[in-house]
N, C-alpha and C. Protein backbone atom coordinates (compact mmCIF):
# COMPACT_ATOMS: atom_id res chain seq x y z
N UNK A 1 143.26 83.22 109.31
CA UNK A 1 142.53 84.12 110.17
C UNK A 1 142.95 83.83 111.61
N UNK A 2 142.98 84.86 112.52
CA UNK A 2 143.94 84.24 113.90
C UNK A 2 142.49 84.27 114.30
N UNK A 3 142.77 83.29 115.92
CA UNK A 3 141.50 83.27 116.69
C UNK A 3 141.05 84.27 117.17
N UNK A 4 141.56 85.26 117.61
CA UNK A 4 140.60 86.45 118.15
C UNK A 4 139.65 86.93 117.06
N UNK A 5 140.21 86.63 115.48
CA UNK A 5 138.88 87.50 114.60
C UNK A 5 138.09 86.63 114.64
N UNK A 6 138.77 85.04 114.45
CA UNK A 6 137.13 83.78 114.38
C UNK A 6 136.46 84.28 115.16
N UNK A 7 136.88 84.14 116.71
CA UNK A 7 135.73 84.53 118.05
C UNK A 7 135.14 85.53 118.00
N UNK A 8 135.57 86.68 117.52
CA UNK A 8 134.77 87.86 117.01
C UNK A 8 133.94 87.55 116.22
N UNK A 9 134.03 87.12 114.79
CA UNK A 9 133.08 86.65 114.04
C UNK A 9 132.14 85.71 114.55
N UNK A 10 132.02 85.01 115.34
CA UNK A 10 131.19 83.49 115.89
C UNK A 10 130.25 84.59 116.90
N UNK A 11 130.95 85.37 117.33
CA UNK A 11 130.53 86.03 118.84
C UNK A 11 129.22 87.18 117.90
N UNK A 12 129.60 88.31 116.80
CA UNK A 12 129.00 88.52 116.00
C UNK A 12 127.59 87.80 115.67
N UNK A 13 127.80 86.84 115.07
CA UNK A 13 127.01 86.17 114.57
C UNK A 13 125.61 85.47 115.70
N UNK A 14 126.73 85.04 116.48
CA UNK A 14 125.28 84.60 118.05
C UNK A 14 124.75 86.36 118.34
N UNK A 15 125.61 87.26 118.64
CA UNK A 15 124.83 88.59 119.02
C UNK A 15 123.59 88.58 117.66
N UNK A 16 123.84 88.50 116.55
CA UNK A 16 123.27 89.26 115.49
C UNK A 16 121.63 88.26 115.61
N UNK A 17 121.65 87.08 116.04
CA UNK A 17 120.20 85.99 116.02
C UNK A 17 119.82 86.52 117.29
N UNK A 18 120.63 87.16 118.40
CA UNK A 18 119.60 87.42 119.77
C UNK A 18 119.42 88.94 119.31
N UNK A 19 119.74 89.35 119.01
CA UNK A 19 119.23 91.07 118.77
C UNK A 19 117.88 90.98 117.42
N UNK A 20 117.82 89.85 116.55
CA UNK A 20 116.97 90.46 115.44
C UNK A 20 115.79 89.39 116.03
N UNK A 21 116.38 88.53 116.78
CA UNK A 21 114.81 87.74 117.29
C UNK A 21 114.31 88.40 118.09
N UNK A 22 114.56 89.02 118.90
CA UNK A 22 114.01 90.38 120.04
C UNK A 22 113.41 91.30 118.47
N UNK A 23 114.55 91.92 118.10
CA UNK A 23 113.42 92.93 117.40
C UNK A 23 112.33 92.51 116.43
N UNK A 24 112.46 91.19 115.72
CA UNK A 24 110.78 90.36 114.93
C UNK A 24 110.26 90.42 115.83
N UNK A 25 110.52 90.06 117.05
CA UNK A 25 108.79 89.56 118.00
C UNK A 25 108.37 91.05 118.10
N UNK A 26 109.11 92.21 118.62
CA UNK A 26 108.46 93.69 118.57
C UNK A 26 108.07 94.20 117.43
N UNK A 27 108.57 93.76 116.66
CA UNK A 27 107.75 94.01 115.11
C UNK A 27 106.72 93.90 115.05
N UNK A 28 106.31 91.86 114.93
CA UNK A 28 104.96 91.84 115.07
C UNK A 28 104.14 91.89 115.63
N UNK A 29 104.46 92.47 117.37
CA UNK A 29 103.80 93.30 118.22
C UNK A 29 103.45 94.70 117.85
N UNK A 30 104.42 95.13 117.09
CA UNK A 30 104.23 96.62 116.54
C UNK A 30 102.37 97.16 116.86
N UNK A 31 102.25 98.45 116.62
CA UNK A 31 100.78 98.75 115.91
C UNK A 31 101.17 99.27 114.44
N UNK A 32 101.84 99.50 114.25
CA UNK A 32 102.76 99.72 113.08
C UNK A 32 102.55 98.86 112.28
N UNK A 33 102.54 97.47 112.44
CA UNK A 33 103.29 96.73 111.79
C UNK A 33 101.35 96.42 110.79
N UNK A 34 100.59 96.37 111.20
CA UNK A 34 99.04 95.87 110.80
C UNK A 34 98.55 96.95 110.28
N UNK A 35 97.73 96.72 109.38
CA UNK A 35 96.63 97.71 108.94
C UNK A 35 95.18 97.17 109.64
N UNK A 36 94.46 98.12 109.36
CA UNK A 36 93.63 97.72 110.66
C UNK A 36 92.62 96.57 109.97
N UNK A 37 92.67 96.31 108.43
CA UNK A 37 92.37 95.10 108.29
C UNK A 37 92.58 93.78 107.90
N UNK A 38 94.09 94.06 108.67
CA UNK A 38 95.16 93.18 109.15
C UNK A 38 95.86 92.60 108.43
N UNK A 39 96.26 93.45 107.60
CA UNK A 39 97.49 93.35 106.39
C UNK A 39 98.62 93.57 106.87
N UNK A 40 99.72 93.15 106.53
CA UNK A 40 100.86 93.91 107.04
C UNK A 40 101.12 95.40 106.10
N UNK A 41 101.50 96.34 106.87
CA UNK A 41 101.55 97.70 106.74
C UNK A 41 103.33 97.65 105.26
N UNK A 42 103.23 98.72 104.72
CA UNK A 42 104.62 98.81 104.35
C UNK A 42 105.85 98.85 105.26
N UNK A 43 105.56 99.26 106.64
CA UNK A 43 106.52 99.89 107.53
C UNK A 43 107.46 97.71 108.15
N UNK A 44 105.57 97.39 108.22
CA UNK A 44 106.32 95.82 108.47
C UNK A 44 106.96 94.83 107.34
N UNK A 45 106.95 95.25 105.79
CA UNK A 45 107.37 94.92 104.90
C UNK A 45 108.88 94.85 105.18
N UNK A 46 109.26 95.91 104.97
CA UNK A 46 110.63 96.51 105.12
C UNK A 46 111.35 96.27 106.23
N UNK A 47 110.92 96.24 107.31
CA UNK A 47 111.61 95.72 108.63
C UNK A 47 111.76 94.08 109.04
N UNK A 48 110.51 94.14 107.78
CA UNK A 48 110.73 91.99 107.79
C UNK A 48 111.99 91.61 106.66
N UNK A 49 111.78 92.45 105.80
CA UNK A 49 113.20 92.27 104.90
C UNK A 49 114.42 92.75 105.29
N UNK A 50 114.49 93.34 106.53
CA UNK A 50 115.51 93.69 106.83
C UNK A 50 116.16 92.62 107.99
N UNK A 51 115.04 92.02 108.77
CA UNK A 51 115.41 91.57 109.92
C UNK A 51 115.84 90.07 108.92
N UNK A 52 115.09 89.19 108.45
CA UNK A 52 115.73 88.56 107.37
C UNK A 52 117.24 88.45 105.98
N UNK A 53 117.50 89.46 105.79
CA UNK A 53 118.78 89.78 105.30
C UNK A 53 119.40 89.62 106.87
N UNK A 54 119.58 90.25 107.70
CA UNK A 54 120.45 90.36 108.99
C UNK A 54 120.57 89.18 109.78
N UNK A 55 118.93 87.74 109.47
CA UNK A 55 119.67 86.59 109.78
C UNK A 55 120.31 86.20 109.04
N UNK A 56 120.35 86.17 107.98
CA UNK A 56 121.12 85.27 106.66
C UNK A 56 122.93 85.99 106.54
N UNK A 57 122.67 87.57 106.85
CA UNK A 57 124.29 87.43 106.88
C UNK A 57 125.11 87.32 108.40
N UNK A 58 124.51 87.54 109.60
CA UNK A 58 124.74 86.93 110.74
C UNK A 58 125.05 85.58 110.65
N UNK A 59 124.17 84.24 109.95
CA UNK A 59 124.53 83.22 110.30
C UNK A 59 125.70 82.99 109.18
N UNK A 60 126.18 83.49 108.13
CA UNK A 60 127.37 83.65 106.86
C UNK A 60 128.64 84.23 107.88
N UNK A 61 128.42 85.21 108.62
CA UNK A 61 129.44 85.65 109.14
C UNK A 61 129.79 84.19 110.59
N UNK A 62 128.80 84.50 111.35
CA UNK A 62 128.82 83.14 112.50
C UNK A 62 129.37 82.40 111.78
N UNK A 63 129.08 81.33 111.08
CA UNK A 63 129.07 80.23 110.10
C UNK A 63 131.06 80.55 109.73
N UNK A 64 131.07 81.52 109.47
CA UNK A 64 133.04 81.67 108.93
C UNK A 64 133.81 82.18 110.02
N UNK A 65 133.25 82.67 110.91
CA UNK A 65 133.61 82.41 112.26
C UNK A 65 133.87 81.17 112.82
N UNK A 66 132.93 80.63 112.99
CA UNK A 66 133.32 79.00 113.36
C UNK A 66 133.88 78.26 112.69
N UNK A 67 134.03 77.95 111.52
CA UNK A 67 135.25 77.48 110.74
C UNK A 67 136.07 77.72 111.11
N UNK A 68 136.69 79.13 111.28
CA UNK A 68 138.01 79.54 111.39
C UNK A 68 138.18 79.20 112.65
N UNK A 69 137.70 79.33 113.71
CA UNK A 69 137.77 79.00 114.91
C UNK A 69 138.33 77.42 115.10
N UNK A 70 137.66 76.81 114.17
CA UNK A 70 137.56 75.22 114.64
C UNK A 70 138.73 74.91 113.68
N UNK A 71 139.12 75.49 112.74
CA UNK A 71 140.88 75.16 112.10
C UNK A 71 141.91 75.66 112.61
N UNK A 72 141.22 76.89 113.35
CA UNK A 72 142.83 77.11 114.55
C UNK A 72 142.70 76.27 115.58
N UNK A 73 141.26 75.67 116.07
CA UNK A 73 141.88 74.79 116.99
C UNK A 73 142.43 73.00 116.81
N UNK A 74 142.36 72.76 115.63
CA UNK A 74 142.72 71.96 114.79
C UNK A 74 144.48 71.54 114.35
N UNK A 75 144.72 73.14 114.25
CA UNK A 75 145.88 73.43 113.45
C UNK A 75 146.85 73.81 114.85
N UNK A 76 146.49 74.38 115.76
CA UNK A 76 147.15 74.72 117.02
C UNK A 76 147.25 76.31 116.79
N UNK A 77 146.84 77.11 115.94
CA UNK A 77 147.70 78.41 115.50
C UNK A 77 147.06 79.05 116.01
């Protein structure tokens, strides 16, 4: 993998934890997100399973980003 895709991928991966931690905290700010006797709604179901899948493959992508990164700078290539 050359370094510009690692850094892309690493760079990816840090964007993808500051964009879905901003959007959980507005989530569970939502009015959306509660029923009014303070359940979570379906609407916050789904946006919690989503924001969750999106850390787990953010930090898979980050995570093979930085590998690759740290064997090209290893390897010199």
């Amino acid at each position: 993998m050359s370094r510009r895709t690692a850094l892309f991928l690493t760079g990816f991966g840090v964007w993808s934890w500051v964009i879905w931690i901003t959007f959980a905290k507005n989530l569970w700010d939502s009015d959306r997100a509660w029923a009014p006797d303070g359940s979570p709604t379906g609407y916050f179901i789904v946006h919690a399973v989503l924001t969750i899948v999106s850390f787990v493959l953010g930090t898979i992508i980050g995570a093979i980003g930085w590998r690759a990164m740290r064997s090209t700078v290893k390897t010199g290539s």
